[in-house]
N, C-alpha and C. Protein backbone atom coordinates (compact mmCIF):
# COMPACT_ATOMS: atom_id res chain seq x y z
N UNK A 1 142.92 135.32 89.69
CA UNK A 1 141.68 135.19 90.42
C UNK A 1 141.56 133.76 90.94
N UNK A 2 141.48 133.66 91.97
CA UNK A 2 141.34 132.61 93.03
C UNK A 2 139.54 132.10 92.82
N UNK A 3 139.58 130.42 92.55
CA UNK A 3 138.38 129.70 92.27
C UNK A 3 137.99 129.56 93.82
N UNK A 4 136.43 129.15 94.69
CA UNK A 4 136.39 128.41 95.77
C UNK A 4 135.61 127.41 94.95
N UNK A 5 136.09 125.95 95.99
CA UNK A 5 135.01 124.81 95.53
C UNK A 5 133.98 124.81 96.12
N UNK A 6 132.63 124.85 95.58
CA UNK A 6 131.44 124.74 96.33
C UNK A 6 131.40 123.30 96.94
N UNK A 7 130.51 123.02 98.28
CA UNK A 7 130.57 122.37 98.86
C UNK A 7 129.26 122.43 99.60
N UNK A 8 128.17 122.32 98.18
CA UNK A 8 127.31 122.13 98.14
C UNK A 8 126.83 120.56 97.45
N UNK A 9 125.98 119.59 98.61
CA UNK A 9 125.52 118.68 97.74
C UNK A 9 124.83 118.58 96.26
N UNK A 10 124.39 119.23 96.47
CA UNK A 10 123.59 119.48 94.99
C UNK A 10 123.83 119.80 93.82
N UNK A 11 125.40 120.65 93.55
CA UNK A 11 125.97 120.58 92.68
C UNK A 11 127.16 119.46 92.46
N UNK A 12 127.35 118.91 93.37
CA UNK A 12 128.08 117.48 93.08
C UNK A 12 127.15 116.47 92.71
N UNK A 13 126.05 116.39 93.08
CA UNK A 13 125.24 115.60 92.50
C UNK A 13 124.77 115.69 91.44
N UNK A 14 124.14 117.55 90.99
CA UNK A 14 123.88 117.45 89.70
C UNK A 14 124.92 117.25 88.42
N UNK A 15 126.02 117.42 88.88
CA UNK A 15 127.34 117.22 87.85
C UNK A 15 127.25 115.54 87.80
N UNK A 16 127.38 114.60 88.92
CA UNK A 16 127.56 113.32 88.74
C UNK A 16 126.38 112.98 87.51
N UNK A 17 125.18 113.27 88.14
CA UNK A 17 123.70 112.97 87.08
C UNK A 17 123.67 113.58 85.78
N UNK A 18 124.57 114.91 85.68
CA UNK A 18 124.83 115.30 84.25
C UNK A 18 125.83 114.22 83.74
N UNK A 19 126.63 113.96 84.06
CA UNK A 19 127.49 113.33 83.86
C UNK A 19 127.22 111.70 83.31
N UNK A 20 126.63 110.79 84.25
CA UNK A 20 125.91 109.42 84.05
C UNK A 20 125.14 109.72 82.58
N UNK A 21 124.46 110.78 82.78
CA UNK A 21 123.35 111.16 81.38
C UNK A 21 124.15 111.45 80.06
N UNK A 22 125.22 112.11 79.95
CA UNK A 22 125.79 112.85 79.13
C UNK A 22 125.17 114.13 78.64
N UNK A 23 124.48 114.48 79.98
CA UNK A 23 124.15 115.95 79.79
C UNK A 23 125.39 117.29 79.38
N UNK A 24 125.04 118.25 79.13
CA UNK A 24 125.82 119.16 78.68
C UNK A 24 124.81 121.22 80.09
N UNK A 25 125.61 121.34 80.26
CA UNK A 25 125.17 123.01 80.87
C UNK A 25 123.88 123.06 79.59
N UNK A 26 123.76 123.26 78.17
CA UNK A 26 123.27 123.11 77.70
C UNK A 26 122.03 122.62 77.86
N UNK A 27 122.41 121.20 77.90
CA UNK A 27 121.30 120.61 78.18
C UNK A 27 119.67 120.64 79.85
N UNK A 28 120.94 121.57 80.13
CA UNK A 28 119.67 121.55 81.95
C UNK A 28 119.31 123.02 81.48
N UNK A 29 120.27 123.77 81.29
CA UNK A 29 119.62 125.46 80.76
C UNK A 29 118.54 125.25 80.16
N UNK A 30 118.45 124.22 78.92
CA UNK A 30 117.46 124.23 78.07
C UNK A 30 116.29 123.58 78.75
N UNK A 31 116.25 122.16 79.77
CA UNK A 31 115.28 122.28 80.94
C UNK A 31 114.60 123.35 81.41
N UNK A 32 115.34 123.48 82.24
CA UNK A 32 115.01 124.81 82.43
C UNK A 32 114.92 126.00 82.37
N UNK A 33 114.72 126.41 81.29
CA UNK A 33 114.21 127.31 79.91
C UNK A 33 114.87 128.94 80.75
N UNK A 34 116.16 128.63 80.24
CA UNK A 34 116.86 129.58 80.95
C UNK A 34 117.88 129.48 79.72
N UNK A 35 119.32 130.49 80.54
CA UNK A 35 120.66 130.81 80.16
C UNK A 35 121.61 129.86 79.84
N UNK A 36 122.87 129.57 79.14
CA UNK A 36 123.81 128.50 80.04
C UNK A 36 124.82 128.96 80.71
N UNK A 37 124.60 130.33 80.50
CA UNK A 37 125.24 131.53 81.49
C UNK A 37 124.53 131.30 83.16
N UNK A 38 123.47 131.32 83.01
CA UNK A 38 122.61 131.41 84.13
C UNK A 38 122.67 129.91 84.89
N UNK A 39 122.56 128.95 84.23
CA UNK A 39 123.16 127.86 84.80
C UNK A 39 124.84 127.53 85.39
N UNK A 40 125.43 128.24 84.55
CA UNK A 40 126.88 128.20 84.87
C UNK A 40 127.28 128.99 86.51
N UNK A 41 126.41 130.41 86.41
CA UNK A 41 126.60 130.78 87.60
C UNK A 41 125.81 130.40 88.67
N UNK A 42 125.05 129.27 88.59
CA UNK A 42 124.16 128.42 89.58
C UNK A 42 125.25 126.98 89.74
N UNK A 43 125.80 126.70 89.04
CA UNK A 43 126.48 125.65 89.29
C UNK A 43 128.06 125.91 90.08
N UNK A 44 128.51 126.94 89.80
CA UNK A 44 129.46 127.71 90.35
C UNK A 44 129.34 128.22 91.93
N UNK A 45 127.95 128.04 92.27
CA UNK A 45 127.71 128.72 93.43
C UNK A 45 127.54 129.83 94.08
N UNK A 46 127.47 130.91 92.64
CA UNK A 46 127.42 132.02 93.04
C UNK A 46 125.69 132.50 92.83
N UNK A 47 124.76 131.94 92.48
CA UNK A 47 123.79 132.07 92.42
C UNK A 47 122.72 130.72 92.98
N UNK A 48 122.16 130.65 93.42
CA UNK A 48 121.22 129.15 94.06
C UNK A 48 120.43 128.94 93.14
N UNK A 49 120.23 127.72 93.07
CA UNK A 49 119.09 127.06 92.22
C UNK A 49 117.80 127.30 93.30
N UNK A 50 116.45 127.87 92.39
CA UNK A 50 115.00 127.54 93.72
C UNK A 50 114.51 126.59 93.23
N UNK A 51 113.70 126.39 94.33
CA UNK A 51 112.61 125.39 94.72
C UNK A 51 112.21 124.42 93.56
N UNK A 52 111.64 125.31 93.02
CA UNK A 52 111.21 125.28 91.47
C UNK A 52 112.41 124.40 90.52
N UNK A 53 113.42 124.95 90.14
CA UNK A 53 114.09 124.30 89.73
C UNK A 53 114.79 122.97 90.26
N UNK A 54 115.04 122.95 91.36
CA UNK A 54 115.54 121.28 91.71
C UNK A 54 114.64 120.44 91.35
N UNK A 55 112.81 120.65 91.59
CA UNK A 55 112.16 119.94 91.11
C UNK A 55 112.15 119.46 89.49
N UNK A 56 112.85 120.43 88.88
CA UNK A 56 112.93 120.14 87.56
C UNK A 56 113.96 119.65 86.95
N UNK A 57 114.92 119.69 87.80
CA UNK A 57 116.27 119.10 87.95
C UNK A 57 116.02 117.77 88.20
N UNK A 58 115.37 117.82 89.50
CA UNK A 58 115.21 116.06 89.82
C UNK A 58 114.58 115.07 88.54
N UNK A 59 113.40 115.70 88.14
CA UNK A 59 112.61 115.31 87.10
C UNK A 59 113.61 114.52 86.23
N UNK A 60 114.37 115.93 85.63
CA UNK A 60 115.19 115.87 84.21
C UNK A 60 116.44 114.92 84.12
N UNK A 61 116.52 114.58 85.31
CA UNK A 61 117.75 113.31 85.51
C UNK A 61 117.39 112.43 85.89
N UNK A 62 116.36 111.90 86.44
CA UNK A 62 115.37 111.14 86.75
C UNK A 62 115.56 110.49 88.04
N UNK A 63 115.91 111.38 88.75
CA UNK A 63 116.37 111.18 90.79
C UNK A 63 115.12 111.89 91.45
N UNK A 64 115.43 111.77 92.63
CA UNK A 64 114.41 112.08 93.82
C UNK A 64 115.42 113.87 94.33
N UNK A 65 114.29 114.63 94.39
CA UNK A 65 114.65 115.45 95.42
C UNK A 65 115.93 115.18 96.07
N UNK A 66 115.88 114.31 97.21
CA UNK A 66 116.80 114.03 98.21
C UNK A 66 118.20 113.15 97.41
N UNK A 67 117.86 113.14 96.69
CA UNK A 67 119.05 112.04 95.90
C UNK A 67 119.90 113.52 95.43
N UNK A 68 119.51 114.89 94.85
CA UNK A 68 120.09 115.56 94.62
C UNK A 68 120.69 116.41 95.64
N UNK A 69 120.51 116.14 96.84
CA UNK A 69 121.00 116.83 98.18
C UNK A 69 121.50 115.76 98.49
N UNK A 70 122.43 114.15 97.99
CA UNK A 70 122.99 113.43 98.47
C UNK A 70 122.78 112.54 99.87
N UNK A 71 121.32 112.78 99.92
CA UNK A 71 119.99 111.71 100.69
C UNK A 71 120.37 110.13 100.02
N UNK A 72 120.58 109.26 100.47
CA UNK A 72 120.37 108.30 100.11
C UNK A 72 119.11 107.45 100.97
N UNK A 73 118.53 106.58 100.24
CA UNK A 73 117.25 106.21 100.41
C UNK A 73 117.70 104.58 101.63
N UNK A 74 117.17 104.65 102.76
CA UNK A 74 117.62 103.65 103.29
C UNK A 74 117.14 102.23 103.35
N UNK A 75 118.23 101.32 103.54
CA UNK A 75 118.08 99.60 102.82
C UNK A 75 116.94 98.95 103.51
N UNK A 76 115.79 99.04 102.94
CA UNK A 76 114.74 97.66 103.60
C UNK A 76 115.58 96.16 103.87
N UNK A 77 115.42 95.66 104.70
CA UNK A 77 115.92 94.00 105.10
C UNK A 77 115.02 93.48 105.38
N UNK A 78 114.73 92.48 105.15
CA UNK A 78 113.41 91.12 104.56
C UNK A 78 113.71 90.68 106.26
N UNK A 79 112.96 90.74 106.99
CA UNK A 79 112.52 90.10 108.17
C UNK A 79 111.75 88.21 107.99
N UNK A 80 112.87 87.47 108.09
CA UNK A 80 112.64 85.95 108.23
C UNK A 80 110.68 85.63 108.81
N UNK A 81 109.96 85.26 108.19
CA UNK A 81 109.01 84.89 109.26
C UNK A 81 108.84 83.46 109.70
């Protein structure tokens, strides 16, 4: 059986932020008061994370929304007066 790589921001991001954290599948299932079955096949791509949950995602790793869709926040520069 042939894997595809998702090539979705959001699961590269939430793996990096599990990752920085030393989160575990475990540990976001239990966030979000779910499976780690049910997370596994959300991280896999065969099921989507909603609305609902990224917000709780974002929360639980302590990023922005857009930081988990690989948004980066853009650089203010100090204008000389």
């Amino acid at each position: 059986m042939q894997t595809t790589q998702t090539r979705d921001p959001l699961i590269g991001e939430l793996k990096a932020g599990m990752a920085r954290r030393g989160f575990t599948q475990t540990d976001v299932a239990n966030a979000l008061h779910t499976s780690r079955a049910a997370i596994s096949r959300r991280m896999s791509g065969e099921v989507a994370f909603d609305y609902q949950e990224i917000r709780t995602l974002s929360r639980f790793l302590g990023v922005s929304v857009a930081t988990l869709y690989g948004e980066t926040q853009p650089q203010r520069h100090e204008v000389a007066a």
